[in-house]
Protein backbone atom coordinates (compact mmCIF):
# COMPACT_ATOMS: atom_id res chain seq x y z
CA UNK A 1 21.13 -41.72 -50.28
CA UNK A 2 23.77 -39.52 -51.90
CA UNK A 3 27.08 -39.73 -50.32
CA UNK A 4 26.78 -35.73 -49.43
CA UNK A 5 23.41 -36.32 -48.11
CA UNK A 6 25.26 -38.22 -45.07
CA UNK A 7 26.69 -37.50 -41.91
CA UNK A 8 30.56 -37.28 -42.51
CA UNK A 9 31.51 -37.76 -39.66
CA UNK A 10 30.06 -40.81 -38.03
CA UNK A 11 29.13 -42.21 -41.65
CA UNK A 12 25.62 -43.46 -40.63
CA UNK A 13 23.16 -40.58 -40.08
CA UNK A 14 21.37 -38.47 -42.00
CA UNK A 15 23.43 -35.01 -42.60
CA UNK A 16 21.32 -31.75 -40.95
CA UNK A 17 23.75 -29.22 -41.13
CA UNK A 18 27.14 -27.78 -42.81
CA UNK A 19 30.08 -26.01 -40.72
CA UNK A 20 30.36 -22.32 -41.79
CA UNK A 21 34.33 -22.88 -41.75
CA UNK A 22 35.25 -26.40 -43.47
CA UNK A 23 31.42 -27.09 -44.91
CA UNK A 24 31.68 -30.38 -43.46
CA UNK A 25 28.40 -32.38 -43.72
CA UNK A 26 27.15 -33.34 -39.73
CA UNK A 27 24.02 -34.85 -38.60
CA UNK A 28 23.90 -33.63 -34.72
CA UNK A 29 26.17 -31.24 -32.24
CA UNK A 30 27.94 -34.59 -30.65
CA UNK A 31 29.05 -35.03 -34.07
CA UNK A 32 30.11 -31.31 -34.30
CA UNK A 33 32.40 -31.75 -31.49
CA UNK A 34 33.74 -35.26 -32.00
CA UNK A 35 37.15 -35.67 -31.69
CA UNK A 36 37.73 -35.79 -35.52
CA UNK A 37 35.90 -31.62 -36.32
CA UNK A 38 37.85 -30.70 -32.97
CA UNK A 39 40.45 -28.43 -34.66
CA UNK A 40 37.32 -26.74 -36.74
CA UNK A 41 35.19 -26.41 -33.48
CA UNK A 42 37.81 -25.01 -31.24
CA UNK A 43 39.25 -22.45 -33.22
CA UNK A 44 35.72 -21.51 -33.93
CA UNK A 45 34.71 -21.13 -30.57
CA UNK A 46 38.35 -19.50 -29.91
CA UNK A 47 37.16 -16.91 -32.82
CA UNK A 48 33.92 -16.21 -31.30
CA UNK A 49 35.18 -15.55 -28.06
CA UNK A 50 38.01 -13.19 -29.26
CA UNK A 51 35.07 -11.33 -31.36
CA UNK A 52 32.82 -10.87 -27.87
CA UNK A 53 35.78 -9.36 -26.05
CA UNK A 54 36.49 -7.04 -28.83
CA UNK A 55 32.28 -5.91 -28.72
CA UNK A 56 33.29 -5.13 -25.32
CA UNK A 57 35.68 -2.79 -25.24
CA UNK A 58 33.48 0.41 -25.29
CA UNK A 59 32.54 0.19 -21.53
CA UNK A 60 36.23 -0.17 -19.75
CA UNK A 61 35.16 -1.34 -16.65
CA UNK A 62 32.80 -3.50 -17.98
CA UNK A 63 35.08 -4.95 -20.88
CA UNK A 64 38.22 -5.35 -18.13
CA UNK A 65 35.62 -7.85 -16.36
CA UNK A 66 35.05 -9.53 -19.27
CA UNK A 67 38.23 -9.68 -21.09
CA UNK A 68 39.48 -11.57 -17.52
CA UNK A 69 36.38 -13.75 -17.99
CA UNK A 70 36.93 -14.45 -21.84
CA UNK A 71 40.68 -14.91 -20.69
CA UNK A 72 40.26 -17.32 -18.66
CA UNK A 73 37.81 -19.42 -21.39
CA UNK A 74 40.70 -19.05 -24.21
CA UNK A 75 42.93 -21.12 -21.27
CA UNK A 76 40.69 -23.44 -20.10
CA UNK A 77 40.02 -24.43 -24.56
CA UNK A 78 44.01 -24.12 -24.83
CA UNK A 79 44.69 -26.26 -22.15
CA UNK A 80 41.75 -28.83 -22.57
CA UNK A 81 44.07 -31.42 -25.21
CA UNK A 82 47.01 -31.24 -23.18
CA UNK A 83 45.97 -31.65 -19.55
CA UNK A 84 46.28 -35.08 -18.17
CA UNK A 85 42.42 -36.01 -16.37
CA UNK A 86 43.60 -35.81 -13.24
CA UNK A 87 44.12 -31.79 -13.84
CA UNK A 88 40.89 -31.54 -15.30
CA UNK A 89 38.81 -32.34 -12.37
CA UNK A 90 41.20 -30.11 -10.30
CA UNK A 91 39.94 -27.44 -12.78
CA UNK A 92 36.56 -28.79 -12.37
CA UNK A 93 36.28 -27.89 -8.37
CA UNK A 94 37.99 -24.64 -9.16
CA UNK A 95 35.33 -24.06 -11.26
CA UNK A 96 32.87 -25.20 -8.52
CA UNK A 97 34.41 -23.13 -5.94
CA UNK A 98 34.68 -19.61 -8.15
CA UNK A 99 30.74 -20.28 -8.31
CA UNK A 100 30.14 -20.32 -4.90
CA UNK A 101 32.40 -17.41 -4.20
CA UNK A 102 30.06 -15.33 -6.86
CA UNK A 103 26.87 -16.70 -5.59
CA UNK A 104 28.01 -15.73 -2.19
CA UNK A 105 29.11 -12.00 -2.95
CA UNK A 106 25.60 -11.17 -1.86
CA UNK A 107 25.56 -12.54 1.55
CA UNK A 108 28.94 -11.61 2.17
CA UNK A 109 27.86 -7.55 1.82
CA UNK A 110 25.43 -8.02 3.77
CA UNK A 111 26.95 -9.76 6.65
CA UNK A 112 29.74 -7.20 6.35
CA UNK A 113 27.72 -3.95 6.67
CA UNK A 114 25.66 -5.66 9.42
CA UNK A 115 28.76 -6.15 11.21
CA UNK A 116 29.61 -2.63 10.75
CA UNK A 117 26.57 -1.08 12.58
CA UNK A 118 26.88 -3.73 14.94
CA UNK A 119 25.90 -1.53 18.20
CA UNK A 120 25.81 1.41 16.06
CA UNK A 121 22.49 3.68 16.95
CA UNK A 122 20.82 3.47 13.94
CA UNK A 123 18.37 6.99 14.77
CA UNK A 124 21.69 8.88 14.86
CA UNK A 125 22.15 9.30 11.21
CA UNK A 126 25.75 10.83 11.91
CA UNK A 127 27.14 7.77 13.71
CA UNK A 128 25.56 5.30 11.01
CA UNK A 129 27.38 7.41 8.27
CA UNK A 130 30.66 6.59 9.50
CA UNK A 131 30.34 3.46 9.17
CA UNK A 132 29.42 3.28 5.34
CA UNK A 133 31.88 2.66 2.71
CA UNK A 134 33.21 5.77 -0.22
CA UNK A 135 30.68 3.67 -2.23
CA UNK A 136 27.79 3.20 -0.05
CA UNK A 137 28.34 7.11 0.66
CA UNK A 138 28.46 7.65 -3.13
CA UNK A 139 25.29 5.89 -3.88
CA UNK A 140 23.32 7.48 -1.36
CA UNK A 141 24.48 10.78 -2.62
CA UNK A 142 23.07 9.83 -5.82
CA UNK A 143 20.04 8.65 -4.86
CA UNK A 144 18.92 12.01 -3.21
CA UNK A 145 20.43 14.08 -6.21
CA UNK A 146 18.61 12.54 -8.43
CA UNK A 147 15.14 12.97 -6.56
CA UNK A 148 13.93 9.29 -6.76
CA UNK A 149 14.48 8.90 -2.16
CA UNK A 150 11.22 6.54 -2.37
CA UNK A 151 13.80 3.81 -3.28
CA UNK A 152 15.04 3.74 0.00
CA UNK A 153 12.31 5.30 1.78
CA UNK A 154 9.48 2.69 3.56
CA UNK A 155 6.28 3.32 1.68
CA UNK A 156 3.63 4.95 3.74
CA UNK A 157 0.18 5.19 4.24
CA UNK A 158 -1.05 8.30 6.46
CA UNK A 159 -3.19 7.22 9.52
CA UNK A 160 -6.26 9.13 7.71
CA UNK A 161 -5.63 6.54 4.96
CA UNK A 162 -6.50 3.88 7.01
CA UNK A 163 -9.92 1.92 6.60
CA UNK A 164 -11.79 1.51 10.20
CA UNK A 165 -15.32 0.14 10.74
CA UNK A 166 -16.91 1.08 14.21
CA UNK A 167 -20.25 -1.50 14.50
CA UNK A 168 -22.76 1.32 14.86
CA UNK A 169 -24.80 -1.10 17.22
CA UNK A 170 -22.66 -0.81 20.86
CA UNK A 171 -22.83 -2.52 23.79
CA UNK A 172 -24.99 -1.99 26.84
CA UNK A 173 -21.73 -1.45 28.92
CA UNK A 174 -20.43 2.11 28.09
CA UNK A 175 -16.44 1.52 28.92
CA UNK A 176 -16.21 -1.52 26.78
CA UNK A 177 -14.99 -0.58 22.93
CA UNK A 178 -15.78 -2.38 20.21
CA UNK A 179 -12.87 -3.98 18.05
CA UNK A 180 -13.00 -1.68 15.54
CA UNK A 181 -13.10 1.86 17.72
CA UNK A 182 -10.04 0.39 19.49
CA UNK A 183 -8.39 0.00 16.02
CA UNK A 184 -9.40 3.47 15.45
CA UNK A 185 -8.02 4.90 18.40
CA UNK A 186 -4.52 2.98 18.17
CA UNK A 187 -3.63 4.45 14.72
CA UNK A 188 -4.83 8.21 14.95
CA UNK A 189 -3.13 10.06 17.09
CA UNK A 190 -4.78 10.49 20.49
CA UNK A 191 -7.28 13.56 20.76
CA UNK A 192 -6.34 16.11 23.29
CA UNK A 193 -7.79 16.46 26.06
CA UNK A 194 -10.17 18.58 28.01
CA UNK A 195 -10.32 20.90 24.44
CA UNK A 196 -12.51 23.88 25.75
CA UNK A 197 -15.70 25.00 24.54
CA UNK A 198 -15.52 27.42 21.71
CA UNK A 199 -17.26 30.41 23.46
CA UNK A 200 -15.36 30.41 26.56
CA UNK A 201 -12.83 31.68 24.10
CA UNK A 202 -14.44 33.89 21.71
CA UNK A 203 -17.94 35.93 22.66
CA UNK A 204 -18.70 36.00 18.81
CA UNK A 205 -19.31 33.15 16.07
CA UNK A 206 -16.84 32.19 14.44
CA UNK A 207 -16.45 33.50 10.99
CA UNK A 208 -17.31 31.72 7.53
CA UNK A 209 -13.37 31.38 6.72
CA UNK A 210 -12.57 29.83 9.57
CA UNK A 211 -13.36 26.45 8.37
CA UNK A 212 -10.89 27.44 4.98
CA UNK A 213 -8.65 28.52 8.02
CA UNK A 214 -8.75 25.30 9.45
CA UNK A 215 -8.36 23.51 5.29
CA UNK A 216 -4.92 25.03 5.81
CA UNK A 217 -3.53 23.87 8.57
CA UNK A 218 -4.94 20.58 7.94
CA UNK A 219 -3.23 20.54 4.70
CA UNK A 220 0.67 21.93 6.05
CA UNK A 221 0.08 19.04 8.85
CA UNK A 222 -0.55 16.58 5.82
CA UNK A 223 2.30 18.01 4.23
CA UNK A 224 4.21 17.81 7.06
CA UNK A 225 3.43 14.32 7.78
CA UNK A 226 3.78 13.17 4.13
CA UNK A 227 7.73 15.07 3.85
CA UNK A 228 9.04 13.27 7.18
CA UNK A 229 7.39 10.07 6.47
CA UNK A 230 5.02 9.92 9.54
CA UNK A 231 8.41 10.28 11.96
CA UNK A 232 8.27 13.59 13.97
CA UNK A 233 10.36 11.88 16.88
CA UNK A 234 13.83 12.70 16.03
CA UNK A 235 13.04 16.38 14.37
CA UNK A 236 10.43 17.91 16.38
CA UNK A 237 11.64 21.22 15.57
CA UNK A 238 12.22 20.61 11.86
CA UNK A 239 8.59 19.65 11.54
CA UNK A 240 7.28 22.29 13.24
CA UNK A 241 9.31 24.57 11.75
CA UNK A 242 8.28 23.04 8.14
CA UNK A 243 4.63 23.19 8.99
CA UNK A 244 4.92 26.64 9.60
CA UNK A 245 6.62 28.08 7.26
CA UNK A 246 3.89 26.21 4.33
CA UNK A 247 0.94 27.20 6.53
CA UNK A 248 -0.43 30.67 5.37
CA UNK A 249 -2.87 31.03 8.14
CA UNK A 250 0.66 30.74 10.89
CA UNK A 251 3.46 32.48 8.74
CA UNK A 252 1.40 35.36 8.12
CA UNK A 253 -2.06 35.26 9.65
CA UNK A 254 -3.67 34.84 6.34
CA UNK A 255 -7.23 34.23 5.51
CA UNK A 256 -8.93 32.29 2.86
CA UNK A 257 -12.15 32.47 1.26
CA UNK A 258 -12.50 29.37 -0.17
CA UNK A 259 -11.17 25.49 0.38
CA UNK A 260 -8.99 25.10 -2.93
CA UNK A 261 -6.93 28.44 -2.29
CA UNK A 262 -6.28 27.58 1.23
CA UNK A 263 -5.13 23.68 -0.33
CA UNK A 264 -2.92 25.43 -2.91
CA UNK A 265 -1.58 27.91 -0.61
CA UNK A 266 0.59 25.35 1.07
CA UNK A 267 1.71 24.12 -2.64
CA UNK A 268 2.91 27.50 -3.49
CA UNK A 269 4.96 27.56 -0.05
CA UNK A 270 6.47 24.72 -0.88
CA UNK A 271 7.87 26.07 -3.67
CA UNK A 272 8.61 29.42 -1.98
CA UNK A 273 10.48 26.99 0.74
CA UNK A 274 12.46 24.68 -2.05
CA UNK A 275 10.23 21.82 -0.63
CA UNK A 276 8.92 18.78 -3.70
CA UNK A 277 5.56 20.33 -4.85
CA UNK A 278 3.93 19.94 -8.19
CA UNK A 279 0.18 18.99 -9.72
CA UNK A 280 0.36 15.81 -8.24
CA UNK A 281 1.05 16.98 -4.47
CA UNK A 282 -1.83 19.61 -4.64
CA UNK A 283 -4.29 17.27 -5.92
CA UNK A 284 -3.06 14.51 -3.11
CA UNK A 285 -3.09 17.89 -0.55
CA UNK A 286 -6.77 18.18 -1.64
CA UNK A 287 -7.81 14.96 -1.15
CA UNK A 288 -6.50 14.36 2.50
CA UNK A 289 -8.25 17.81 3.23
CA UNK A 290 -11.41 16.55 1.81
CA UNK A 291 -10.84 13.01 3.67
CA UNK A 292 -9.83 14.91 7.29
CA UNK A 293 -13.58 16.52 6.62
CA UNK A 294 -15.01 13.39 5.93
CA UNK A 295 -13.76 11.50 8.60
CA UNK A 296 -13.96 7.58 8.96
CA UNK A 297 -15.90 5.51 6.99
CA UNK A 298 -18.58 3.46 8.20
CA UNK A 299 -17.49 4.57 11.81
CA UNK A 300 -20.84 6.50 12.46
CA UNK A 301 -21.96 10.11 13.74
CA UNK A 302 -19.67 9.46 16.56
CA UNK A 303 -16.39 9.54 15.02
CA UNK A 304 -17.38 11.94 12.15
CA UNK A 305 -14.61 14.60 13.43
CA UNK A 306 -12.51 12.13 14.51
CA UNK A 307 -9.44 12.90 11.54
CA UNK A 308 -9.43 16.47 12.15
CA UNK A 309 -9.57 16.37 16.12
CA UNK A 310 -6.90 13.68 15.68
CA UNK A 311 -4.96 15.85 13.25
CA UNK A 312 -4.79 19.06 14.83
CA UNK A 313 -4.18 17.40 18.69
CA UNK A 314 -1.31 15.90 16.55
CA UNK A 315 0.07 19.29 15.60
CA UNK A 316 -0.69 21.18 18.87
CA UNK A 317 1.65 17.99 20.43
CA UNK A 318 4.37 18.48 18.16
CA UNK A 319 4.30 22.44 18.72
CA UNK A 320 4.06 21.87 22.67
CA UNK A 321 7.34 19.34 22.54
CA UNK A 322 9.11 21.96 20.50
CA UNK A 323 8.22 24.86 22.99
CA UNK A 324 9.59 22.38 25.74
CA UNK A 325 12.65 21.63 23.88
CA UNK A 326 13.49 25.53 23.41
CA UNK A 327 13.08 26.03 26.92
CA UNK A 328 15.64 23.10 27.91
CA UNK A 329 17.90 24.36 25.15
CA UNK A 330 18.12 28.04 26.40
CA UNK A 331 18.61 26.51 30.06
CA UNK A 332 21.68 24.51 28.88
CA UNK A 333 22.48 27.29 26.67
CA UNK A 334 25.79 26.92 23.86
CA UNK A 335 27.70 24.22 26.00
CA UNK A 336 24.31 22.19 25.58
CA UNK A 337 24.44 22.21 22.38
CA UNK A 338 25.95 18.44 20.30
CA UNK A 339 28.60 18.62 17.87
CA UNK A 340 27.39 18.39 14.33
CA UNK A 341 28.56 15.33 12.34
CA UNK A 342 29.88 15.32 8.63
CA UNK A 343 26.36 13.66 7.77
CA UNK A 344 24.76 16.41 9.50
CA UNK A 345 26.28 19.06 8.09
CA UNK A 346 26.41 17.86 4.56
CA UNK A 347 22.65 17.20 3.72
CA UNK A 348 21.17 19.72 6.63
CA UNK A 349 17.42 20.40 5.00
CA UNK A 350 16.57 23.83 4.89
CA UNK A 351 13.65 23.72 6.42
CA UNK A 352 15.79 22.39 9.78
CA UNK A 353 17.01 25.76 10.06
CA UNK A 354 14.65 26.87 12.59
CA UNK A 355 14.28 30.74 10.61
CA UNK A 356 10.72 30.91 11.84
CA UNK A 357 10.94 29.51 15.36
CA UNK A 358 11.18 32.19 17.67
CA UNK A 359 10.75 31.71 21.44
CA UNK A 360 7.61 33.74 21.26
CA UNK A 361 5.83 32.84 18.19
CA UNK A 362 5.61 29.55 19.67
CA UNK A 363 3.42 29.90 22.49
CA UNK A 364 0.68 32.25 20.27
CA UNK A 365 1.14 29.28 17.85
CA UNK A 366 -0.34 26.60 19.86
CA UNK A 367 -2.82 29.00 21.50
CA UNK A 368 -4.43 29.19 17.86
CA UNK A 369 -4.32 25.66 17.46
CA UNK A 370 -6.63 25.81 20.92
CA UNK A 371 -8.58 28.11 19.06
CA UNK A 372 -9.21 26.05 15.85
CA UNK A 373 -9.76 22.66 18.04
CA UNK A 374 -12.22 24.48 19.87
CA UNK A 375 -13.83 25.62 16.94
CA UNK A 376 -13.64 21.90 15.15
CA UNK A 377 -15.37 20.19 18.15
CA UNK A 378 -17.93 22.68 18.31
CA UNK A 379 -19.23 23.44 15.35
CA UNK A 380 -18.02 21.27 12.34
């Protein structure tokens, strides 16, 4: 072999690569960072190191972080030659321990904003936003301004969503339900009861729009559902209020002449109200309309009203706790009222202002949802 054609540094081996700096001839990296290319190697890694914090320096937060970080590598390669053993292993478990400390950031957040709404009611969204940090507070604030809430929101599937299977073949003892009808029943909303007959409140037929009628009020309730995420329990008045002020057929006693209008009816509302509403919303409006219709899947001739029964006993309950709420609020009066909260007060929703809840609206409200249940059991 040539003499440049071996390694010059342990003399034996064949040579693989040069060194960009001093175009030594070396065989393997142990080689590179033997003892006798150490002055090379270090100040080459010094170099690079030195060239990455200077890449850095565009993002100052980011390039702060890492100058410390590059920092502390330009010590540890200074210090490596001098320090007796004993210091390096000291290093060494310094090293160890900064690890754990940055693997443990994590946990340590957590635990610490656990402790934090320790007690803390978690429905009253006041009380919980005390206890958050400028930067928690921050972040949230970002989150809703830019639009994208599903981040933080639990997904959801609507209760009309769901797939149920009645067995068509029941038993012999009437009382006893089947597995799947007592699935059924536990994840619709409970049908009201005793819903009267349709002509012991009307002498006439009902017309051909009613059933468009009834599209939409099914589709403000989907709406509805869909905008507080399946919760009414906290904002009974806010959802009410909401549903009415998308639903046509209860703002203004409107009638529709065909299914699609009364679906995009409650789109155009929404945008009327400020309320999300785009393609997207009145194509998914149209399909829970179309699914309420349907009713249940392979649940037979039995349940084939079932959604919209379960839907509009669902509204006509939320209307009913909202008329009970306005009487117990006009009992207590102003001194009844609770103080708002910054959390309250800073992202109150529109529709929670309660512009189309008047004490008598209410009553005639839920007396046409009587109307259209009626009408639903009787002749859909």
């Amino acid at each position: 072999m040539d003499q440049e054609e071996i390694c010059q540094i342990c003399n034996s081996a064949a040579s693989k690569y040069s060194c960009p700096r001093c175009n030594i001839f070396y065989c393997s990296l142990s080689c590179y960072k033997s003892q006798k290319h150490e002055n090379c190697s270090e100040s080459f890694y010094r170099e690079n190191v030195i060239q990455e914090m200077a890449s850095l320096k565009d993002d100052e937060q980011e390039s702060a972080q890492s100058s410390k970080a590059m920092m502390d590598i330009l010590k540890r390669l200074d210090g490596t030659a001098e320090a007796p053993f004993g210091d390096e292993e000291e290093e060494d478990e310094d090293d160890e321990n900064r690890f754990e400390e940055i693997d443990s950031d994590d946990e340590e957040n957590i635990a610490s904003l656990a402790e934090r709404l320790g007690g803390i009611d978690l429905d009253n969204a006041d009380a919980v936003w005390e206890q958050l940090t400028k930067e928690e507070r921050m972040e949230f604030q970002n989150i809703l301004e830019s639009g994208d809430v599903s981040q933080i929101m639990p997904e959801l599937e609507p209760w009309w969503m769901g797939q149920y299977k009645v067995d068509l073949v029941q038993s012999a003892e009437g009382n006893k339900l089947s597995t799947g009808e007592k699935e059924l029943l536990e994840k619709c909303p409970p049908i009201k009861k005793n819903i009267k007959c349709f002509k012991e409140l009307c002498s006439k037929e009902p017309s051909t729009f009613m059933k468009f009628n009834l599209a939409n009020i099914l589709a403000a309730y989907a709406l509805t559902y869909r905008y507080f995420n399946g919760d009414f329990k906290d904002c009974i008045p806010e959802a009410v209020n909401c549903m009415i002020s998308i639903c046509g057929n209860f703002k203004c006693n409107t009638i529709y002449d065909c299914e699609k209008l009364a679906v995009e009816s409650v789109c155009h509302e929404c945008r009327q109200e400020q309320l999300p509403a785009d393609s997207e919303t009145s194509l998914l409006l149209a399909q829970d309309v179309e699914q309420f219709f349907a009713g249940p899947s392979n649940c037979g001739v039995k349940y084939r009203k079932h959604f919209v029964l379960a839907a509009l006993s669902d509204a006509h309950r939320l209307f009913s706790l909202a008329k009970k709420d306005d009487q117990q609020r006009q009992k207590q009066g102003e001194s009844g009222k609770a103080a708002i909260g910054e959390f309250s007060s800073k992202f109150c929703d529109q529709v929670g202002q309660l512009d189309y809840l008047e004490p008598g609206q209410l009553k005639s409200y839920i007396k046409k949802l009587d109307f259209v249940l009626s009408y639903a059991k009787d002749y859909l």
